[in-house]
Protein backbone atom coordinates (compact mmCIF):
# COMPACT_ATOMS: atom_id res chain seq x y z
CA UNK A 1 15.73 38.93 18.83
CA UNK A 2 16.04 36.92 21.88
CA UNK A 3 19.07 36.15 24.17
CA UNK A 4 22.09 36.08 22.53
CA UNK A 5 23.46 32.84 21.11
CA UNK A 6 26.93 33.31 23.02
CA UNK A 7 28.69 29.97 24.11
CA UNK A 8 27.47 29.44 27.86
CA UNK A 9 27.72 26.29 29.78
CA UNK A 10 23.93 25.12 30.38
CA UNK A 11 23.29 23.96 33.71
CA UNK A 12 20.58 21.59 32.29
CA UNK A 13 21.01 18.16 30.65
CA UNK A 14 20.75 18.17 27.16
CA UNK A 15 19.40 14.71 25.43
CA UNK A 16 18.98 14.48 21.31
CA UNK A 17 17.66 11.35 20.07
CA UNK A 18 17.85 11.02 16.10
CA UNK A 19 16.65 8.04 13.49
CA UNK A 20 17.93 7.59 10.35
CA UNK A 21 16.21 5.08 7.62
CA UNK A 22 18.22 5.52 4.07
CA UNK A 23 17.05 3.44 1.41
CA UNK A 24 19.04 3.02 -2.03
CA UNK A 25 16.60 1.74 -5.06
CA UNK A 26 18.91 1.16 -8.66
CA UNK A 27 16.73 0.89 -11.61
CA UNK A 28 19.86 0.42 -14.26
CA UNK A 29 21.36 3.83 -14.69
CA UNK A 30 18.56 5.66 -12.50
CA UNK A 31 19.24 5.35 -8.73
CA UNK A 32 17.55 6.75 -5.97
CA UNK A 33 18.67 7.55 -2.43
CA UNK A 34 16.23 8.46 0.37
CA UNK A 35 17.30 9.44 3.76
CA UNK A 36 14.40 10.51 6.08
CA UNK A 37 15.69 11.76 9.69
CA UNK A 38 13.18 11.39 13.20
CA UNK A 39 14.85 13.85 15.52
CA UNK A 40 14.24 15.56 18.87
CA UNK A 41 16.29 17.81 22.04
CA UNK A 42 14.30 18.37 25.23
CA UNK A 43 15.79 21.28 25.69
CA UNK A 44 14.79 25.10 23.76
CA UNK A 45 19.03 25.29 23.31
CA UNK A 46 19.65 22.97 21.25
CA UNK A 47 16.23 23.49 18.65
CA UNK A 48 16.16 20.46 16.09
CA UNK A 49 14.08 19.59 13.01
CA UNK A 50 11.90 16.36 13.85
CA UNK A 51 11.81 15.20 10.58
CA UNK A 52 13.91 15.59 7.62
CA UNK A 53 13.93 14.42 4.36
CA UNK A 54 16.29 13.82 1.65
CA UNK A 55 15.99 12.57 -1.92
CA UNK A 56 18.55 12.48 -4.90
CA UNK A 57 18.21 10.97 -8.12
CA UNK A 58 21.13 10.19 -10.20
CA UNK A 59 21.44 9.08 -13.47
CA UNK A 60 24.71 7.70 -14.97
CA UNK A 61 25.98 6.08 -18.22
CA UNK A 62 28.65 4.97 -20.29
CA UNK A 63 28.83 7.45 -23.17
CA UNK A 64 31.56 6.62 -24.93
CA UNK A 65 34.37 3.92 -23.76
CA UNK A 66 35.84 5.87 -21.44
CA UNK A 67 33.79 8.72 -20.76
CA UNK A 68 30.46 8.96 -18.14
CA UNK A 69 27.53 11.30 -17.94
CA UNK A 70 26.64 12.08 -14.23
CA UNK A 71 23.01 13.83 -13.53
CA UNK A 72 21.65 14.53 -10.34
CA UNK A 73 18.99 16.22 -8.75
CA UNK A 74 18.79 16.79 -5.06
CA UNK A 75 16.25 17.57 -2.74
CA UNK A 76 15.65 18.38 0.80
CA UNK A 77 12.96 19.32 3.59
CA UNK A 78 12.43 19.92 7.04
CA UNK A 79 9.90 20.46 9.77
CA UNK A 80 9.08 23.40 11.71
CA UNK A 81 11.58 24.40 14.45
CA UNK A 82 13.10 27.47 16.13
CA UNK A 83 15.91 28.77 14.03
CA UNK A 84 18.60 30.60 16.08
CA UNK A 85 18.35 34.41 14.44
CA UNK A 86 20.99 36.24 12.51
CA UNK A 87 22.14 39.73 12.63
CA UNK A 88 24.84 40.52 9.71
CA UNK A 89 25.86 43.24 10.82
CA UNK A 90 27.21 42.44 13.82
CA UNK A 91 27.86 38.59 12.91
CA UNK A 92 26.19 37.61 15.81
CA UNK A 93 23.26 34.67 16.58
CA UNK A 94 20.52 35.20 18.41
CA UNK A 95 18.34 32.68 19.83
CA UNK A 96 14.76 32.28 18.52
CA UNK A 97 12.06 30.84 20.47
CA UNK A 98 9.23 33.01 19.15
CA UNK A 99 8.85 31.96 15.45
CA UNK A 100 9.01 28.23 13.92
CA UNK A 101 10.59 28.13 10.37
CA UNK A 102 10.84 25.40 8.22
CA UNK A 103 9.02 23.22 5.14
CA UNK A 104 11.09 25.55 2.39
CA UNK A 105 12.09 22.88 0.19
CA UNK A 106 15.72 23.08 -0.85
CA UNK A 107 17.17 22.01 -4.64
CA UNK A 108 20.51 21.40 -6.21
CA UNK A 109 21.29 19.59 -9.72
CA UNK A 110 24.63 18.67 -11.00
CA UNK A 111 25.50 17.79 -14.76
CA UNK A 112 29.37 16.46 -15.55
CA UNK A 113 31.33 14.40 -17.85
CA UNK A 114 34.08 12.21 -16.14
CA UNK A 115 37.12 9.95 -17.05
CA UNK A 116 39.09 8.19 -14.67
CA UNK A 117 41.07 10.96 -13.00
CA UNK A 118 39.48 13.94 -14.62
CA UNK A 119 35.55 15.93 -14.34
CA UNK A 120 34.09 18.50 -15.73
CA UNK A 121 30.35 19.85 -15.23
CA UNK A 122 28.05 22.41 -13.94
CA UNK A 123 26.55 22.91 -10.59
CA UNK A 124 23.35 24.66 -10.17
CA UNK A 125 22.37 25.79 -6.71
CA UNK A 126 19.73 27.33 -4.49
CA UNK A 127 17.25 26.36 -6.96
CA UNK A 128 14.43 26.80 -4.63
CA UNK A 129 14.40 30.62 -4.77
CA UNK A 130 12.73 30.42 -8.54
CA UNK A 131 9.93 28.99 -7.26
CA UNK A 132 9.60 30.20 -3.32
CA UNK A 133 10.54 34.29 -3.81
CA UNK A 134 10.74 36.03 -0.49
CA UNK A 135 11.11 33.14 1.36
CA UNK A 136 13.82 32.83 4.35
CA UNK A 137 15.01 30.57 7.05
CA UNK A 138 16.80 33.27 9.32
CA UNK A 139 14.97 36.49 10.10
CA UNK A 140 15.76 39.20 7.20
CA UNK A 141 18.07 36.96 6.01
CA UNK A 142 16.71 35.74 2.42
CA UNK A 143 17.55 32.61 0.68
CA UNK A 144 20.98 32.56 -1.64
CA UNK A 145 20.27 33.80 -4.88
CA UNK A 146 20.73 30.53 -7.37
CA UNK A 147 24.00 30.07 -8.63
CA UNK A 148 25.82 28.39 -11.51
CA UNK A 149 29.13 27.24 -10.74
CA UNK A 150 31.87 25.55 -13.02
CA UNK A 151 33.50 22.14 -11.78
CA UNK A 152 36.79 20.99 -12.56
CA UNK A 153 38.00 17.58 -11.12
CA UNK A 154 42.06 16.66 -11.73
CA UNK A 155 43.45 13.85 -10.17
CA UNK A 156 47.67 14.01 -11.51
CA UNK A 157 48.73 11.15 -8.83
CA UNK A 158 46.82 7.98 -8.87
């Protein structure tokens, strides 16, 4: 671990630039959204990603009168950059500026039904950590163990 991550006033000037280019293609029920991110800090501090990407694909349709199917599958990666460090046990950060992580991709899906004021589907998480095992972001910190969580939408006042 390096210094620690504890909120001091820096006596140098901080700049962050960032670029974002999202792009939206619809192919009838299929859509696609794409966000790529061009990033940089000048200063060790304030450690950024240069480039990110994003991608989900949805897919929605009428299956009855009334009632929708929603699909999606997201995903995400990043560059190489110094991640601050995390020690649990104390719940303190540390800053990093000896190791670059990064280029772990990152997936989510999502299945649901939906009315008008009312959803119900399943959420699948940290999908990543089927196919990347031992992989982390933060120092002895591992990746979330996937999940599967139940999602229940009610809307009572319209």
């Amino acid at each position: 671990f390096n210094t620690l991550a504890s909120p001091v006033q820096s006596s140098d000037e901080i700049i962050y630039y960032n670029f974002k280019i999202n792009k939206i293609w619809v192919f009838n029920n299929l859509s696609f959204n794409s966000i790529l991110y061009f990033q940089k800090s000048n200063n060790e501090v304030f450690s950024v990603p240069s480039l990110l990407f994003t991608q989900q694909l949805k897919y929605d349709r009428h299956l009855f009168k009334d009632i929708r199917f929603l699909g999606s599958y997201s995903f995400s990666i990043f560059s190489n950059y110094y991640i601050n460090n995390y020690y649990p046990v104390t719940d303190i950060f540390y800053h990093n500026l000896n190791e670059k992580k990064g280029l772990i991709p990152l997936f989510s899906s999502e299945i649901s039904l939906y009315k008008e004021n009312f959803s119900f589907g399943l959420i699948f998480d940290d999908l990543a950590n089927y196919f990347f095992e031992e992989n982390y972001l933060i120092k002895d910190y591992i990746l979330p163990q996937p999940s599967l969580r139940l999602s229940i939408k009610w809307s009572f006042i319209d």
